[in-house]
Structure formats: C-alpha cells, structure tokens
C-alpha atoms as a PDB file:
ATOM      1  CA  UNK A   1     160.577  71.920   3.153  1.00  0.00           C
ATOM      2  CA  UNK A   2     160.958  75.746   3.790  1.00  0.00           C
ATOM      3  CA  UNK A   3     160.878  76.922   7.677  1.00  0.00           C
ATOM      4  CA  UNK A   4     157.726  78.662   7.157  1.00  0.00           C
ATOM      5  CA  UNK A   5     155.781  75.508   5.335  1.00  0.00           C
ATOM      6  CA  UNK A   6     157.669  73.128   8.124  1.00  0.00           C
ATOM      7  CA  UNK A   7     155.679  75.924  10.716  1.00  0.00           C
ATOM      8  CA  UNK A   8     152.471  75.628   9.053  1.00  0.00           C
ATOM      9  CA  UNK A   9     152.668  72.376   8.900  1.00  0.00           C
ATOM     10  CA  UNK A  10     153.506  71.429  12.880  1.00  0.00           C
ATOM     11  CA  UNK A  11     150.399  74.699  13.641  1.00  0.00           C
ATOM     12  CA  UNK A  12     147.896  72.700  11.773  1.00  0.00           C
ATOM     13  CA  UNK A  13     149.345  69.346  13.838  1.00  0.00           C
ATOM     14  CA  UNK A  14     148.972  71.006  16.868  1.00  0.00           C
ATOM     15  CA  UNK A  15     145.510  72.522  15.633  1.00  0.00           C
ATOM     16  CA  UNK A  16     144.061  68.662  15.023  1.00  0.00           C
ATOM     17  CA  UNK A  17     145.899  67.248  17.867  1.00  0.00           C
ATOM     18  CA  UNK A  18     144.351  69.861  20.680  1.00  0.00           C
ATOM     19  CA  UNK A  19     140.736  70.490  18.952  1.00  0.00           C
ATOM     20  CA  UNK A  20     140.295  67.755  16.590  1.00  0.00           C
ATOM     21  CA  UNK A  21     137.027  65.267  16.565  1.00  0.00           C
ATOM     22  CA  UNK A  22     136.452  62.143  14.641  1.00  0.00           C
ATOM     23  CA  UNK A  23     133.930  62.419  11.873  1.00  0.00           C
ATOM     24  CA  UNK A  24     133.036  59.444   9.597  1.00  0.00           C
ATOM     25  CA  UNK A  25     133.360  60.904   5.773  1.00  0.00           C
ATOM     26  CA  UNK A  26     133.276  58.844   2.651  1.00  0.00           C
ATOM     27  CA  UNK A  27     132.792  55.703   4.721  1.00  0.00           C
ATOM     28  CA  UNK A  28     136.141  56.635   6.260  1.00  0.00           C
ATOM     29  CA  UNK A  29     137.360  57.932  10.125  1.00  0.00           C
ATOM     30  CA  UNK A  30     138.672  61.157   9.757  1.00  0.00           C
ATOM     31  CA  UNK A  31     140.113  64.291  12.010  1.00  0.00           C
ATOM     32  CA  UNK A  32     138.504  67.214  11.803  1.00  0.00           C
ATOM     33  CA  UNK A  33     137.819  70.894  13.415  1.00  0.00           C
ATOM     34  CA  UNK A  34     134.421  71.890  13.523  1.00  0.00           C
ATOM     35  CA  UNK A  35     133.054  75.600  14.188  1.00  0.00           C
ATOM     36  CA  UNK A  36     129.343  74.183  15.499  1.00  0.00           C
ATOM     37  CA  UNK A  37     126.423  76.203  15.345  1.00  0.00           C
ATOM     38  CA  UNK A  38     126.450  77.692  19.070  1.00  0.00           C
ATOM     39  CA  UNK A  39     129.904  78.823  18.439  1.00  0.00           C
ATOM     40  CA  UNK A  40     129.043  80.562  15.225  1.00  0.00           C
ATOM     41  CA  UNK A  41     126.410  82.420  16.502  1.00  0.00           C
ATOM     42  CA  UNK A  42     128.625  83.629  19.398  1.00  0.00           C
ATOM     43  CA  UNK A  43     131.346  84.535  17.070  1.00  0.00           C
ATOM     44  CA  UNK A  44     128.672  86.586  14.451  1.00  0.00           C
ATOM     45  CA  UNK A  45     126.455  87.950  16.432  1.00  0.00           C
ATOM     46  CA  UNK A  46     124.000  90.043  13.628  1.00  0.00           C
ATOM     47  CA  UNK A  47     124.955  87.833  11.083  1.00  0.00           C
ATOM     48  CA  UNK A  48     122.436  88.931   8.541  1.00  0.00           C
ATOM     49  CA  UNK A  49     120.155  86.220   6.461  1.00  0.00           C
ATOM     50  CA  UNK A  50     121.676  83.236   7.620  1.00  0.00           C
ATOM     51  CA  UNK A  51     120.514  80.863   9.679  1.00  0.00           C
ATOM     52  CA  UNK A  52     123.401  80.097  12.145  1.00  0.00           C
ATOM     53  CA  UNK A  53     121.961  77.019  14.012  1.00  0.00           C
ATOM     54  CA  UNK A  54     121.819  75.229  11.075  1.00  0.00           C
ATOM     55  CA  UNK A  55     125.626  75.878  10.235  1.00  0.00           C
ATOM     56  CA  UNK A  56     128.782  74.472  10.640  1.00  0.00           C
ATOM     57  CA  UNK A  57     132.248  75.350   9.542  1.00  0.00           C
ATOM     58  CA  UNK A  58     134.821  72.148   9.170  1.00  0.00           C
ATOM     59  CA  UNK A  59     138.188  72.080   8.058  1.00  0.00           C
ATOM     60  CA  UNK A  60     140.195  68.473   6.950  1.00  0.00           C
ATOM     61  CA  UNK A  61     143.440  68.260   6.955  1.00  0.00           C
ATOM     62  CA  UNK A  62     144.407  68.148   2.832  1.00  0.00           C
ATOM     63  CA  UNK A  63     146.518  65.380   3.295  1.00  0.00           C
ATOM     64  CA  UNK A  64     144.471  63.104   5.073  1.00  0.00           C
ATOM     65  CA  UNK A  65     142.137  62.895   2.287  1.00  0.00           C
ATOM     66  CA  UNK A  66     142.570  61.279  -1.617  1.00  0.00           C
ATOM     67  CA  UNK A  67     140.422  64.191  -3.338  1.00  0.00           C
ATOM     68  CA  UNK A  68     138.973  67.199  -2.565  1.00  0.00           C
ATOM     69  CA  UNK A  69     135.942  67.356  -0.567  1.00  0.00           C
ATOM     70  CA  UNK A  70     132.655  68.036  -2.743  1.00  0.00           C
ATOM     71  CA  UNK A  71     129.700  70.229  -2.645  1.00  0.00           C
ATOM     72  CA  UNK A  72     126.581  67.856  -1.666  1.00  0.00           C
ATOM     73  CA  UNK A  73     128.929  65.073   0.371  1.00  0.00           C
ATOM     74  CA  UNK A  74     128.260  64.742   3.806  1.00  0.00           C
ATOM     75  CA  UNK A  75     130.223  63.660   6.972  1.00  0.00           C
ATOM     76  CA  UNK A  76     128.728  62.715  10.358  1.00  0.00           C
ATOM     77  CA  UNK A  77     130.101  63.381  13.571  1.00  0.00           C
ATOM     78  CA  UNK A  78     130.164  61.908  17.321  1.00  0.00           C
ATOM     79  CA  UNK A  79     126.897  63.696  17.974  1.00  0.00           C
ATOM     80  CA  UNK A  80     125.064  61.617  15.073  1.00  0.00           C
ATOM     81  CA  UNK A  81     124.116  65.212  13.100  1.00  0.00           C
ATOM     82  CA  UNK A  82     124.927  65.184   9.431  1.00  0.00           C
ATOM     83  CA  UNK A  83     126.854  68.367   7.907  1.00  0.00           C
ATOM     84  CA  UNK A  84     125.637  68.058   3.855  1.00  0.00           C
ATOM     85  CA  UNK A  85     128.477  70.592   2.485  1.00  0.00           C
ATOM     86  CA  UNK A  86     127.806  73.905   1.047  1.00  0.00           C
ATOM     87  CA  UNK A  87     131.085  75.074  -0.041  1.00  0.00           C
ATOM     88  CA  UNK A  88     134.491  74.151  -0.063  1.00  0.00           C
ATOM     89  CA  UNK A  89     137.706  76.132  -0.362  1.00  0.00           C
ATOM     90  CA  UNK A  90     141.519  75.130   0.153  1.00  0.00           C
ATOM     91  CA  UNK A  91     143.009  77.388   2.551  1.00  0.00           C
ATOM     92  CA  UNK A  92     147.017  76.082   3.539  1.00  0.00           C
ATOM     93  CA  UNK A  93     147.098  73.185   4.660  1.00  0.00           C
ATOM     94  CA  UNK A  94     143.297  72.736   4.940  1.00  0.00           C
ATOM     95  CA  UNK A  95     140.118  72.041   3.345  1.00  0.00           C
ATOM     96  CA  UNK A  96     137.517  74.901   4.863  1.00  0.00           C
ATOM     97  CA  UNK A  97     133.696  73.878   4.308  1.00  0.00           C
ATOM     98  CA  UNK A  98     131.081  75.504   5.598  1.00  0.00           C
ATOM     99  CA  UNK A  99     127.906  72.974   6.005  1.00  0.00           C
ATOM    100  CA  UNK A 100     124.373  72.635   6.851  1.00  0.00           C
ATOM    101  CA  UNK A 101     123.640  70.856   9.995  1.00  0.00           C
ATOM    102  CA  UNK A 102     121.141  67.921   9.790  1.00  0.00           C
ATOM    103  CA  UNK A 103     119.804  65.706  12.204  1.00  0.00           C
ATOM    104  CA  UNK A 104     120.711  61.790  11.254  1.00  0.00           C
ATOM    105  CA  UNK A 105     117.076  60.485  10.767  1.00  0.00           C
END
C-alpha cells in the first residue's frame, strides 16, 4: 500500500471513528457519516429547488459493505427516520449517497 492510500485510508478511520453513527442497512449494523438535514441547510444556505429538510447526505465506508449501495435501498438510523437513497457515487474510500429523509411509520 502506497503512503498516500495508507493516509487515506487511516483519514477515513479517523473520520468513522470521531463522527460515525450506527445505521441498520440491508438488515445489517453498519458505520456511517451522515450530513442531516439541519446541517445541510446551514451549509447551503439558498440552495435553489431543493427541499433541504427532507435530505440527507451519508457516506459508508466501501469496505464494510459486499456491493455497492443502490438507488431505492434504504437504511435507518438511531433516530428511527428512514433515508430511501437517491444517488450513489464512489468517492475514495467511500460510498457518498445523498437520501430522502422519511419518518419510520
């Protein structure tokens, strides 16, 4: 492993380790980030034609999953709200979703 990938790699440790949450995906307890609603809307403030309280950014860690996250899955986290995902890209180390927020009926 190159310096730079063994860098990456301990950032995205650190990343998890300091701002991680559980989430339950695919039946499964995973680690995740999550960009919630409140803290989009603070970060975008006249974000055109999009509804930012009903939003959510997520990234996984690549390796702590067996495929690729898909469009329409879900995941639910400690605060029992479901984010349905939107879109998905791989970014690093990551998988980067951005989600709609959903209240777990």
């Amino acid at each position: 492993m190159s310096i730079s990938s063994q860098a990456e790699s301990e950032g995205i440790d650190s990343l998890f380790d300091a701002g991680g949450e559980s989430i339950t995906f695919r039946g499964v307890t995973e680690s995740a980030v999550i960009n919630r609603p409140t803290d989009l809307a603070k970060a975008r403030p006249g974000m055109a034609d999009r509804n930012v309280r009903d939003t959510s950014e997520a990234e996984i860690r690549i390796a702590d999953l067996s495929s690729a996250p898909k469009v329409g899955e879900h995941f639910t986290d400690g605060n029992a709200l479901r984010h349905r995902i939107e879109t998905v890209h791989r970014i690093g180390l990551v998988y980067r979703m951005t989600c709609k927020v959903e209240v777990v009926p």
